[in-house]
Protein backbone atom coordinates (compact mmCIF):
# COMPACT_ATOMS: atom_id res chain seq x y z
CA UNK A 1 56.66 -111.83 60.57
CA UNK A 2 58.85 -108.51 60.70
CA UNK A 3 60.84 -106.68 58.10
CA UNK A 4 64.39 -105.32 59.32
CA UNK A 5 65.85 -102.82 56.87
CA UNK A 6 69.80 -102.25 56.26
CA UNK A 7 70.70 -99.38 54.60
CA UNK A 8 73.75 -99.56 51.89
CA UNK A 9 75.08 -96.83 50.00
CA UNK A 10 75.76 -96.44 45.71
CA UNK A 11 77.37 -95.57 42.73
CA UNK A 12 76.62 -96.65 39.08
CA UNK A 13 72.91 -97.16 39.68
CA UNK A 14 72.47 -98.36 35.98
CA UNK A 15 74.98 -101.14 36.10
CA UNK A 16 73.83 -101.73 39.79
CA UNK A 17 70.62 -102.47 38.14
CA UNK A 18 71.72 -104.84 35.66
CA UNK A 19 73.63 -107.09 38.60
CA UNK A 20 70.57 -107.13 40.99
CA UNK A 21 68.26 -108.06 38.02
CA UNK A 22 70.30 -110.82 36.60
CA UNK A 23 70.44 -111.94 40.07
CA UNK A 24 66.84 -112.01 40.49
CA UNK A 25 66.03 -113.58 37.67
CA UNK A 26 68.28 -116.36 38.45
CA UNK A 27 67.47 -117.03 41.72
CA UNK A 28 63.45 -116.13 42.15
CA UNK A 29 60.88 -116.93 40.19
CA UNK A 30 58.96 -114.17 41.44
CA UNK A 31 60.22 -110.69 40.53
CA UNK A 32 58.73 -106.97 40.26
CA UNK A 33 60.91 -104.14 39.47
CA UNK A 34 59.67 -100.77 39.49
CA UNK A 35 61.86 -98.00 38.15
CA UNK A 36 60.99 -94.42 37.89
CA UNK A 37 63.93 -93.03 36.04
CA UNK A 38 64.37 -90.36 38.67
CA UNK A 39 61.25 -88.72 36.77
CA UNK A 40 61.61 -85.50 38.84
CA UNK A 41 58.83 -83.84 37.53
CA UNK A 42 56.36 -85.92 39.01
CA UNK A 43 54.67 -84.74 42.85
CA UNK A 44 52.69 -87.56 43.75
CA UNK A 45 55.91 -89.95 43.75
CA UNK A 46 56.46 -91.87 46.36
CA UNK A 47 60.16 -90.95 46.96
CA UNK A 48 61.85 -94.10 45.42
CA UNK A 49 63.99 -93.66 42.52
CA UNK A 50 63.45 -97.57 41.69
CA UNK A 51 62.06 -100.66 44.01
CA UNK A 52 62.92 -104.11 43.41
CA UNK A 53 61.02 -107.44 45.26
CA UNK A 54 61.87 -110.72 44.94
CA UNK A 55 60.53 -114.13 46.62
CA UNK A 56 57.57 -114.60 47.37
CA UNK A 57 56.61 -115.28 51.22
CA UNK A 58 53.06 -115.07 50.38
CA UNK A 59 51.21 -114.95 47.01
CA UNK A 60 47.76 -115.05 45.43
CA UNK A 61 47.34 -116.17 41.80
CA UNK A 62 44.09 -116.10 40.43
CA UNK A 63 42.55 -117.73 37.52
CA UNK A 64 39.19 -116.78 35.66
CA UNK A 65 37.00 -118.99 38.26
CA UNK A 66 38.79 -117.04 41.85
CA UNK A 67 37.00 -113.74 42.58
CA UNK A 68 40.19 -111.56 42.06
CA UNK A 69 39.22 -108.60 43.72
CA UNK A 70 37.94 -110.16 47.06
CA UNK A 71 40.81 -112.18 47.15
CA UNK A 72 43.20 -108.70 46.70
CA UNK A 73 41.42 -107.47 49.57
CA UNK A 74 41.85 -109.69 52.26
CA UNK A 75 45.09 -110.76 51.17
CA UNK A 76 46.09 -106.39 51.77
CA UNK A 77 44.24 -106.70 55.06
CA UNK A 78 46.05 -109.66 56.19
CA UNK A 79 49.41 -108.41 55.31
CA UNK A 80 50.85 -105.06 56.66
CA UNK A 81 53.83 -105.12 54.68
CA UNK A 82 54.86 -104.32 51.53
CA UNK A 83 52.85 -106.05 48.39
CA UNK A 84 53.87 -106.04 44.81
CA UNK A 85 51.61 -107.32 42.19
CA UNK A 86 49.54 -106.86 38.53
CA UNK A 87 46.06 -106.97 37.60
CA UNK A 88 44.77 -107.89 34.09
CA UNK A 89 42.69 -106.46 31.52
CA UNK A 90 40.66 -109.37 31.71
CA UNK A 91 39.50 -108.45 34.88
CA UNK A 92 37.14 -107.03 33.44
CA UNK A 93 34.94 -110.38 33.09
CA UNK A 94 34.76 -109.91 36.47
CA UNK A 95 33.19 -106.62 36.74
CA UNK A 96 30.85 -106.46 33.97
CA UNK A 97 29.22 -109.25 31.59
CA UNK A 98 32.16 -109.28 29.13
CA UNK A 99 34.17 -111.78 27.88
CA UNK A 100 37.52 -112.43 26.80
CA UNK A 101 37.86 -115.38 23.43
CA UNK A 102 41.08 -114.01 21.47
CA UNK A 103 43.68 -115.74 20.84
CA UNK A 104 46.50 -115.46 24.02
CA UNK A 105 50.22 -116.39 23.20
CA UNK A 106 51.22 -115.15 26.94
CA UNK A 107 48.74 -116.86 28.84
CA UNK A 108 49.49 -114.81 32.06
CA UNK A 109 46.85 -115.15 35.23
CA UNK A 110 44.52 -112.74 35.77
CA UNK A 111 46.21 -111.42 39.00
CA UNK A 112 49.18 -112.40 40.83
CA UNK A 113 50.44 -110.39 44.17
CA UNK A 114 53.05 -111.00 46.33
CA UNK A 115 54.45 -110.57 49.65
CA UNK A 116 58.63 -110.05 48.88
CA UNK A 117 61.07 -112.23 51.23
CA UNK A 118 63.64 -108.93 49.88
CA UNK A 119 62.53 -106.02 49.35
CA UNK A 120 64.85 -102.91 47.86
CA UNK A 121 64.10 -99.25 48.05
CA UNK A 122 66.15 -97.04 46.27
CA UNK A 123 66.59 -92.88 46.92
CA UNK A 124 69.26 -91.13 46.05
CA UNK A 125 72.92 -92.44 46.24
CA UNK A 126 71.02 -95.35 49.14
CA UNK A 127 69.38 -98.41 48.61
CA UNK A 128 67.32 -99.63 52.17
CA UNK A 129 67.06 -103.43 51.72
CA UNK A 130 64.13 -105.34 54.09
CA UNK A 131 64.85 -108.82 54.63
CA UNK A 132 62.04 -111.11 56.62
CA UNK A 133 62.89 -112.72 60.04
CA UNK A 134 62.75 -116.37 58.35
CA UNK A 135 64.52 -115.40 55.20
CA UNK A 136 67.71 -117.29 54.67
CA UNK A 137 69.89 -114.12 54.77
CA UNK A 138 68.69 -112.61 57.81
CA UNK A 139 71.36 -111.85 59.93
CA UNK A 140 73.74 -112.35 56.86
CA UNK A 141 72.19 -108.74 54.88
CA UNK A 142 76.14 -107.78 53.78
CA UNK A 143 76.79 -111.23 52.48
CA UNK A 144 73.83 -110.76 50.42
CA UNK A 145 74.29 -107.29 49.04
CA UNK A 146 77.62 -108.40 48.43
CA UNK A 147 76.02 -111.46 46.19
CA UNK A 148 73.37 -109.38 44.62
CA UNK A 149 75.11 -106.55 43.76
CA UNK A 150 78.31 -108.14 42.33
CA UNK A 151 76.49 -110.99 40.83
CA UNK A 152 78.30 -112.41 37.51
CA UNK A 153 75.92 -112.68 34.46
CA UNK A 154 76.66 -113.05 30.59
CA UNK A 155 74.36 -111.66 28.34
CA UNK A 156 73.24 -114.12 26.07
CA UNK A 157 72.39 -113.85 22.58
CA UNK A 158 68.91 -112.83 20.91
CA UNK A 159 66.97 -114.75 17.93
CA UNK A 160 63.46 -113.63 18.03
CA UNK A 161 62.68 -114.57 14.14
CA UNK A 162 60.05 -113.42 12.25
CA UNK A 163 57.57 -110.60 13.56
CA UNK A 164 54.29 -110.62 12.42
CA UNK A 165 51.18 -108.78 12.29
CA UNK A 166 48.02 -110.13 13.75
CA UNK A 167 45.93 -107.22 11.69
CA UNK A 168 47.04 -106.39 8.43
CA UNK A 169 47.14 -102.79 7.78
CA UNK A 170 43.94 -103.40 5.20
CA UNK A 171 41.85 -105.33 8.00
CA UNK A 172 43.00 -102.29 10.54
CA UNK A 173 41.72 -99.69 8.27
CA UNK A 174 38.57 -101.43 7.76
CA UNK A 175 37.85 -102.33 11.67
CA UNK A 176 38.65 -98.65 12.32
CA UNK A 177 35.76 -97.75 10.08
CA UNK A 178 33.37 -100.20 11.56
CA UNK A 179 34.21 -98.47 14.91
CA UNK A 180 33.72 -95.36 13.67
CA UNK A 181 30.28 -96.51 12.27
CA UNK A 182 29.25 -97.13 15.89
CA UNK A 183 30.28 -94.09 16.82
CA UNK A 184 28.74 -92.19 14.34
CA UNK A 185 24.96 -94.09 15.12
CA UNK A 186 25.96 -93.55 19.07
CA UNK A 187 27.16 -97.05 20.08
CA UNK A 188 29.75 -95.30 21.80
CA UNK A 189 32.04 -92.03 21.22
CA UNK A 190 36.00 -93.13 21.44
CA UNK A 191 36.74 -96.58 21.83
CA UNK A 192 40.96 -97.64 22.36
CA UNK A 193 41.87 -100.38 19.08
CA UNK A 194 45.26 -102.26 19.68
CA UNK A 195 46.95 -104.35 17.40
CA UNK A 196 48.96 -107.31 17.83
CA UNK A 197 52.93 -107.76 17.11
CA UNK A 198 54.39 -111.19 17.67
CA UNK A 199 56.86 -114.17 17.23
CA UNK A 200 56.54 -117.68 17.71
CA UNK A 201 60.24 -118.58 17.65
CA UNK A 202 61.76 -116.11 20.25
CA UNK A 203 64.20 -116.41 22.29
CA UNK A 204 65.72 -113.45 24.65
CA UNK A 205 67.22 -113.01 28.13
CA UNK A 206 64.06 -110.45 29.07
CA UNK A 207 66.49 -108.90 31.30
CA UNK A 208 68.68 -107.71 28.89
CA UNK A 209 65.98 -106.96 26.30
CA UNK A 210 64.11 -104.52 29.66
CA UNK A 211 67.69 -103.11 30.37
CA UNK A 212 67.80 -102.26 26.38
CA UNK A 213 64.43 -101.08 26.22
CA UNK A 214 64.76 -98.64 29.52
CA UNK A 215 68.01 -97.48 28.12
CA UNK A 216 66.25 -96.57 24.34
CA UNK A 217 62.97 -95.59 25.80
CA UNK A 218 63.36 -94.48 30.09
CA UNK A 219 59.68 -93.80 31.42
CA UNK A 220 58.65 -92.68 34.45
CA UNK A 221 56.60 -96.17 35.32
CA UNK A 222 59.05 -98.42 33.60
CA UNK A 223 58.87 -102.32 34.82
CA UNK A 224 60.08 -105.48 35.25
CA UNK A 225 58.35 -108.67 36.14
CA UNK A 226 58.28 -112.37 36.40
CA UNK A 227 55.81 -114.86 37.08
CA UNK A 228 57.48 -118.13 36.57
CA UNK A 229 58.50 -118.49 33.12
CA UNK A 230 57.03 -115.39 32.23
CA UNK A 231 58.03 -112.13 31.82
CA UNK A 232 56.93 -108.24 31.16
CA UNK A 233 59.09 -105.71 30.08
CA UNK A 234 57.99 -102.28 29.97
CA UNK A 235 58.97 -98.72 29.52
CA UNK A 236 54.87 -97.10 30.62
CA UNK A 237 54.75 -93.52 30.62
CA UNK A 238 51.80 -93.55 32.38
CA UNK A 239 50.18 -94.09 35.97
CA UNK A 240 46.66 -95.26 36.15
CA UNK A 241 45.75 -95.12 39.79
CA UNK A 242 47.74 -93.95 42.78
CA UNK A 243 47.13 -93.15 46.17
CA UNK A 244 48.31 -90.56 48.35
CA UNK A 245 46.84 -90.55 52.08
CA UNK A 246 43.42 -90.14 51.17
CA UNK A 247 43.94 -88.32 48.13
CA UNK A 248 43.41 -90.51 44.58
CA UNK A 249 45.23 -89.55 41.63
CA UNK A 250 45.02 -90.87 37.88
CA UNK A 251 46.48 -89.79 34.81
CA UNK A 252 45.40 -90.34 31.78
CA UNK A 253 47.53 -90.09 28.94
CA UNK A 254 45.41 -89.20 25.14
CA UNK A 255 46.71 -87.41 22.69
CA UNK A 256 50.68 -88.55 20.79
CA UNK A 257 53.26 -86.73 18.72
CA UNK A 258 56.25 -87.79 17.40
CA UNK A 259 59.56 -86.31 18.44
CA UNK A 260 60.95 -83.42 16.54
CA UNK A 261 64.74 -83.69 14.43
CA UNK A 262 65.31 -80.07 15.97
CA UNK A 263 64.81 -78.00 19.57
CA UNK A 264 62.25 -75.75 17.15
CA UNK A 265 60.79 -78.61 15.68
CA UNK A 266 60.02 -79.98 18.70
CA UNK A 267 58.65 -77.25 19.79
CA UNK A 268 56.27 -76.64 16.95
CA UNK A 269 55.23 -80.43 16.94
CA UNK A 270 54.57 -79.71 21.10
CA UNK A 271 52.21 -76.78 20.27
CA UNK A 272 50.86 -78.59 17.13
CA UNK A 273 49.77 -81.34 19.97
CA UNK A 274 48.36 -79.02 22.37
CA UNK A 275 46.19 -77.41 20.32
CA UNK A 276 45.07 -80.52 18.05
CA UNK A 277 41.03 -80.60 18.23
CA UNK A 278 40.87 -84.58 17.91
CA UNK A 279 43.49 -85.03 20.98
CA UNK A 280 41.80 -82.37 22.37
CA UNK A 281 38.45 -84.49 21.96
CA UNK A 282 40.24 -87.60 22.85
CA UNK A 283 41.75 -86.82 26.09
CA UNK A 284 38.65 -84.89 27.64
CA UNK A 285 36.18 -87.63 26.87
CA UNK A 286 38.61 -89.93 29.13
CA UNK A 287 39.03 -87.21 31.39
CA UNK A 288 35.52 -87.33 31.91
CA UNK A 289 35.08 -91.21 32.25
CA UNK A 290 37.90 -91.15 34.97
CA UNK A 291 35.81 -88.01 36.84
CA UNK A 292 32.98 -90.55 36.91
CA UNK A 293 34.99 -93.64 38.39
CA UNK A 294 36.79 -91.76 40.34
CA UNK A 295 33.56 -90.64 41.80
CA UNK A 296 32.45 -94.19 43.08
CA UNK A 297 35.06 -93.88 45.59
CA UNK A 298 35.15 -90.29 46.30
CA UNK A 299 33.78 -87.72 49.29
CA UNK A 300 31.22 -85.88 47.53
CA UNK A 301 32.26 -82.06 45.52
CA UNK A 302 35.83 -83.58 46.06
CA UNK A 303 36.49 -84.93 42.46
CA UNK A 304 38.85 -82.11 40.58
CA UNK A 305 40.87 -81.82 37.56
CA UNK A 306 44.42 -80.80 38.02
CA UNK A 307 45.63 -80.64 34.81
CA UNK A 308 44.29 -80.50 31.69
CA UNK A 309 45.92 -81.51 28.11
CA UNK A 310 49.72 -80.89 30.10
CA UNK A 311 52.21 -81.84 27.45
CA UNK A 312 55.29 -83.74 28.60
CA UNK A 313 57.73 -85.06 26.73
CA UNK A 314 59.46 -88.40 26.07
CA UNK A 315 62.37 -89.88 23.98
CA UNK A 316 60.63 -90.65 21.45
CA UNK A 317 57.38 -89.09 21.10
CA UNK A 318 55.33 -86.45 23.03
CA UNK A 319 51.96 -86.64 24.96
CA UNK A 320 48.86 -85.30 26.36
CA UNK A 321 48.34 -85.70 29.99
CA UNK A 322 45.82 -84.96 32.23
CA UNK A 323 45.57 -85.20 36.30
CA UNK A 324 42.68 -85.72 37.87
CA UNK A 325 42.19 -86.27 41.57
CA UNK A 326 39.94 -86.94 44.61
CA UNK A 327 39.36 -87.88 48.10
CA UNK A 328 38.92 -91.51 48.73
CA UNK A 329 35.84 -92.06 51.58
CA UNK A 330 36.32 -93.19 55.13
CA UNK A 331 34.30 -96.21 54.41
CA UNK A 332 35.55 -97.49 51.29
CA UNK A 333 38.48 -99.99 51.02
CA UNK A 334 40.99 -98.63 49.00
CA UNK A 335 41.04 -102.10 46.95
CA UNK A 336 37.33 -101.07 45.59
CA UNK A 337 38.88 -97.81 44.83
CA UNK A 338 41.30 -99.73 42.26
CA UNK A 339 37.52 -101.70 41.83
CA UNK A 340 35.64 -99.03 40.31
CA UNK A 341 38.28 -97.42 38.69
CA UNK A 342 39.61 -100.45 36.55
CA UNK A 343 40.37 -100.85 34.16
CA UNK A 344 41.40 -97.65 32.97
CA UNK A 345 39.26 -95.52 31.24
CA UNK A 346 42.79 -94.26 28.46
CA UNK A 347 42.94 -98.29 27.33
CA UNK A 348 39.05 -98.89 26.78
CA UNK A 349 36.76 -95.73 26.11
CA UNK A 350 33.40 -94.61 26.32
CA UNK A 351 31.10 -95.22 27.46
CA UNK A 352 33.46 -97.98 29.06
CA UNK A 353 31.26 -101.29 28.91
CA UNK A 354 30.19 -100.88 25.70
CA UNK A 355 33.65 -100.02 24.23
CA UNK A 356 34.91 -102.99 25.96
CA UNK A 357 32.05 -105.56 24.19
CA UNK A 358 33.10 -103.68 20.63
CA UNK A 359 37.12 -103.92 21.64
CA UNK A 360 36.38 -108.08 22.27
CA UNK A 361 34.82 -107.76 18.82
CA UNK A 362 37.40 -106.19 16.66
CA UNK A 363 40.63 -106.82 18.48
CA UNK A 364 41.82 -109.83 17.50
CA UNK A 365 44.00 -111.03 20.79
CA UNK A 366 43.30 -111.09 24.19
CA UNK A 367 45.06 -108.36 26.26
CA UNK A 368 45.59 -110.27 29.29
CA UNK A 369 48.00 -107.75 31.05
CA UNK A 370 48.68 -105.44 28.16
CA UNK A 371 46.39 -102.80 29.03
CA UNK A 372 46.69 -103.90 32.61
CA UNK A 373 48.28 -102.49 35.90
CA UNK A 374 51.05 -102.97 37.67
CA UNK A 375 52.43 -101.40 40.71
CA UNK A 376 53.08 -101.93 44.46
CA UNK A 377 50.99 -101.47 47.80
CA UNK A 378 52.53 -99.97 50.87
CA UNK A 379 52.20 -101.44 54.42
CA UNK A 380 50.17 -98.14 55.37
CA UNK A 381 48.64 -98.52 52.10
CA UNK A 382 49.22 -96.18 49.83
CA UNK A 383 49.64 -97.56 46.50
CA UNK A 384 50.87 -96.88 42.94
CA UNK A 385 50.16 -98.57 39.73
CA UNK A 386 51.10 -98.23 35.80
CA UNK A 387 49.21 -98.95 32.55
CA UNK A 388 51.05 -101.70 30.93
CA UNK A 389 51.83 -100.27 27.71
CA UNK A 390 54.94 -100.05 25.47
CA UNK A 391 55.51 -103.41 26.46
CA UNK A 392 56.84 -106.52 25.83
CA UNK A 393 55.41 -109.84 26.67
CA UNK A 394 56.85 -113.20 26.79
CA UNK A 395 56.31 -116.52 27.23
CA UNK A 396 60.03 -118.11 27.57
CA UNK A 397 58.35 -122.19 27.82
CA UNK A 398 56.29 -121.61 24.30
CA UNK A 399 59.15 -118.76 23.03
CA UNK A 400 55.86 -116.50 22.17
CA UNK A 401 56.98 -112.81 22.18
CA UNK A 402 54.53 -110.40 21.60
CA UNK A 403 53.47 -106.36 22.12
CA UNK A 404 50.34 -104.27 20.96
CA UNK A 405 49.95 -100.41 20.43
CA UNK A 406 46.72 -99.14 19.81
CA UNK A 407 45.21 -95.80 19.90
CA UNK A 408 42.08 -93.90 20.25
CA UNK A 409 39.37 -93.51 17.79
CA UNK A 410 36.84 -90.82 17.52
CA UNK A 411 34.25 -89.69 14.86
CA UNK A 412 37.31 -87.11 13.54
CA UNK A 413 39.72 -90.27 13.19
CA UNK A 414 42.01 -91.10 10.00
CA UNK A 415 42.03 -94.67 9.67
CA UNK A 416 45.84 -94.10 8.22
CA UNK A 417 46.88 -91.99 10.56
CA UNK A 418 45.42 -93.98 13.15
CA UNK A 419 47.62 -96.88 11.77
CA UNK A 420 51.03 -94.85 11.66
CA UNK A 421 50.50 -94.14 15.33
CA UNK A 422 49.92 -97.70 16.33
CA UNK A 423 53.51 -98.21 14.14
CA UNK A 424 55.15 -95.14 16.06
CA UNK A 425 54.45 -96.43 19.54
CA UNK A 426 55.41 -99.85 18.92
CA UNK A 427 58.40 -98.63 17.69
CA UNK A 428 60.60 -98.91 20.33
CA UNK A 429 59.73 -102.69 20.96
CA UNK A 430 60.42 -103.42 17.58
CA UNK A 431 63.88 -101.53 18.06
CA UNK A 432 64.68 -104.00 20.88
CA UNK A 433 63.63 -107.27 18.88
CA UNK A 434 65.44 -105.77 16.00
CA UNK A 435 62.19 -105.84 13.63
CA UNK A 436 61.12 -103.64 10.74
CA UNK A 437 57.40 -102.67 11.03
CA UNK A 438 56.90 -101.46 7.85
């Protein structure tokens, strides 16, 4: 089946955005938007300022029984086209002998990828728009982009009620020193705790709450997606696994600051950041435990670090980055390369499996894709994929909003401290649902 692109040109990308969305949702039950926020800083891009699919042609939806990772594979190798998809935390069952029991408001599959019927690329002041031979519009591309792009929406109004906390800032500080107790008889040394923020009463138009959540808090591996009646909304800063010709590249984010009142502020919190010893810790312990899955896929000697502890900034908080790379094998599928590396080593800790079996024991909700992946597959495949944090998650049949922050802890941790930074990065979800934290 063949893909025939039209090119169109632009103005107003934002509002353009909020049309082609609003049409999406409306018309599609599947939906991925990807939207980089022109983040010009970043060299292993793939060009596109934002990509949106809708439709789905072809799909695979797995449940905990289907062997997810198998199924990924043959489903890339039997479709040379563009692929848009997630994978979730609980993947991880999969992998290792780990379980997942928490409580799940969300209850999204494990994995769900898709094959677009429309497929939009946007660079620049263009938008390229790939329409299958056996879609309804082929033939008709202006009548659609005329529909899509002018499509008439009213934004409807918000009642999310009551937000609560599934850990109490008590039980929190007394988990966090459990953890730390493993740490300190060498269970582990830095395992990633996330919380739990959620309604039971909610009910939003998640296009308008992602549109208001991009607007308050643009990151470079922002999102949109729908699954049927559910939705993630997401403003990620960070990329977990992409690929590049043969070249892999992940980029583990450790180490947060908040944002400064003032330019010299800012500038003193930046350098207070950088040179932190606990970040410091933090991020090259993960460093370290992406090296070594990294290395699974990787020609031998060609495993490198980049960039180490880079500091980059974002609306509302800074962070530490690092960038390390390699060069995927001949013989490996690039699907086990996504394999071996998930899931990421920034949302778990080390050593990986056991922090995993501790975060199933003192987390009190499943993940299920919070700490999960989304992204998109090329039909030369390459590939690019997020870690779903800052995010929003929602259920629209059961109204069950939810998002989780966590962060990492380490023998040098301050259960408070630890606490204030699970508040700070769940901040600007709460900002959306208009909730108070504190």
């Amino acid at each position: 089946m063949e893909r025939t692109f039209y090119t169109f040109f632009l103005n107003n990308k934002p509002g353009l955005y909020s049309h082609l969305l609003h049409w999406a949702k409306e018309n599609y039950s599947s939906v991925a938007f990807l939207n980089s926020n022109q983040a010009a800083n970043d060299p292993y891009s793939s060009g596109y300022d934002a990509m949106l699919a809708v439709g789905a042609q072809k799909q695979i939806c797995t449940d905990d029984n289907s062997p997810a990772f198998s199924e990924l594979k043959d489903f890339s190798d039997q479709n040379h086209d563009w692929i848009f998809g997630f994978l979730s935390y609980d993947l991880k069952n999969q992998l290792e002998n780990l379980k997942s029991e928490n409580a799940d408001g969300i209850e999204m599959p494990l994995m769900h990828f898709f094959v677009p019927e429309i497929v939009f690329l946007f660079k620049g002041d263009e938008v390229n728009m790939g329409i299958l031979s056996n879609n309804e519009y082929f033939g008709r591309h202006k009548e659609l982009w005329g529909i899509a792009s002018k499509f008439s929406f009213k934004s409807g109004n918000s009642q999310v009620g009551k937000i609560r906390h599934r850990v109490s800032r008590k039980e929190y500080i007394r988990n966090v020193e459990k953890i730390k107790n493993h740490i300190q008889i060498g269970d582990i040394y830095e395992a990633n705790y996330c919380i739990e923020f959620f309604s039971e009463s909610a009910e939003i138009d998640p296009v308008d709450a992602y549109l208001n959540l991009n607007l308050h808090n643009p990151a470079p591996f922002s999102c949109f997606y729908r699954i049927n009646e559910k939705y993630l909304i997401s403003s990620s800063p960070e990329r977990f696994l992409a690929r590049r010709d043969k070249k892999l590249i992940s980029q583990p984010i450790k180490g947060t600051m908040k944002r400064g009142k003032t330019v010299e502020e800012d500038e003193i919190l930046k350098n207070k950041l950088f040179k932190d010893p606990k970040e410091r810790s933090e991020n090259v312990m993960i460093v370290d435990l992406v090296r070594n899955d990294l290395s699974r896929s990787a020609e031998r000697g060609s495993v490198k670090v980049d960039e180490l502890f880079g500091i980059y900034t974002y609306p509302r908080v800074h962070q530490m980055i690092s960038t390390v790379t390699s060069i995927l094998k001949n013989e490996i599928h690039f699907v086990d390369s996504i394999r071996f590396a998930f899931p990421m080593g920034s949302m778990t800790g080390a050593p990986k499996i056991r922090a995993m079996e501790l975060i199933e024991d003192y987390e009190a909700t499943r993940r299920g894709l919070y700490s999960g992946a989304v992204g998109y597959i090329e039909p030369g495949k390459d590939f690019d994929f997020n870690v779903i944090i800052r995010s929003i998650l929602y259920n629209h049949t059961d109204k069950f909003l939810s998002f989780m922050a966590g962060s990492a802890i380490t023998i040098d941790s301050e259960p408070e401290r630890e606490y204030d930074e699970c508040l700070l990065k769940a901040g600007s979800m709460a900002h959306i649902v208009d909730a108070n934290l504190y």
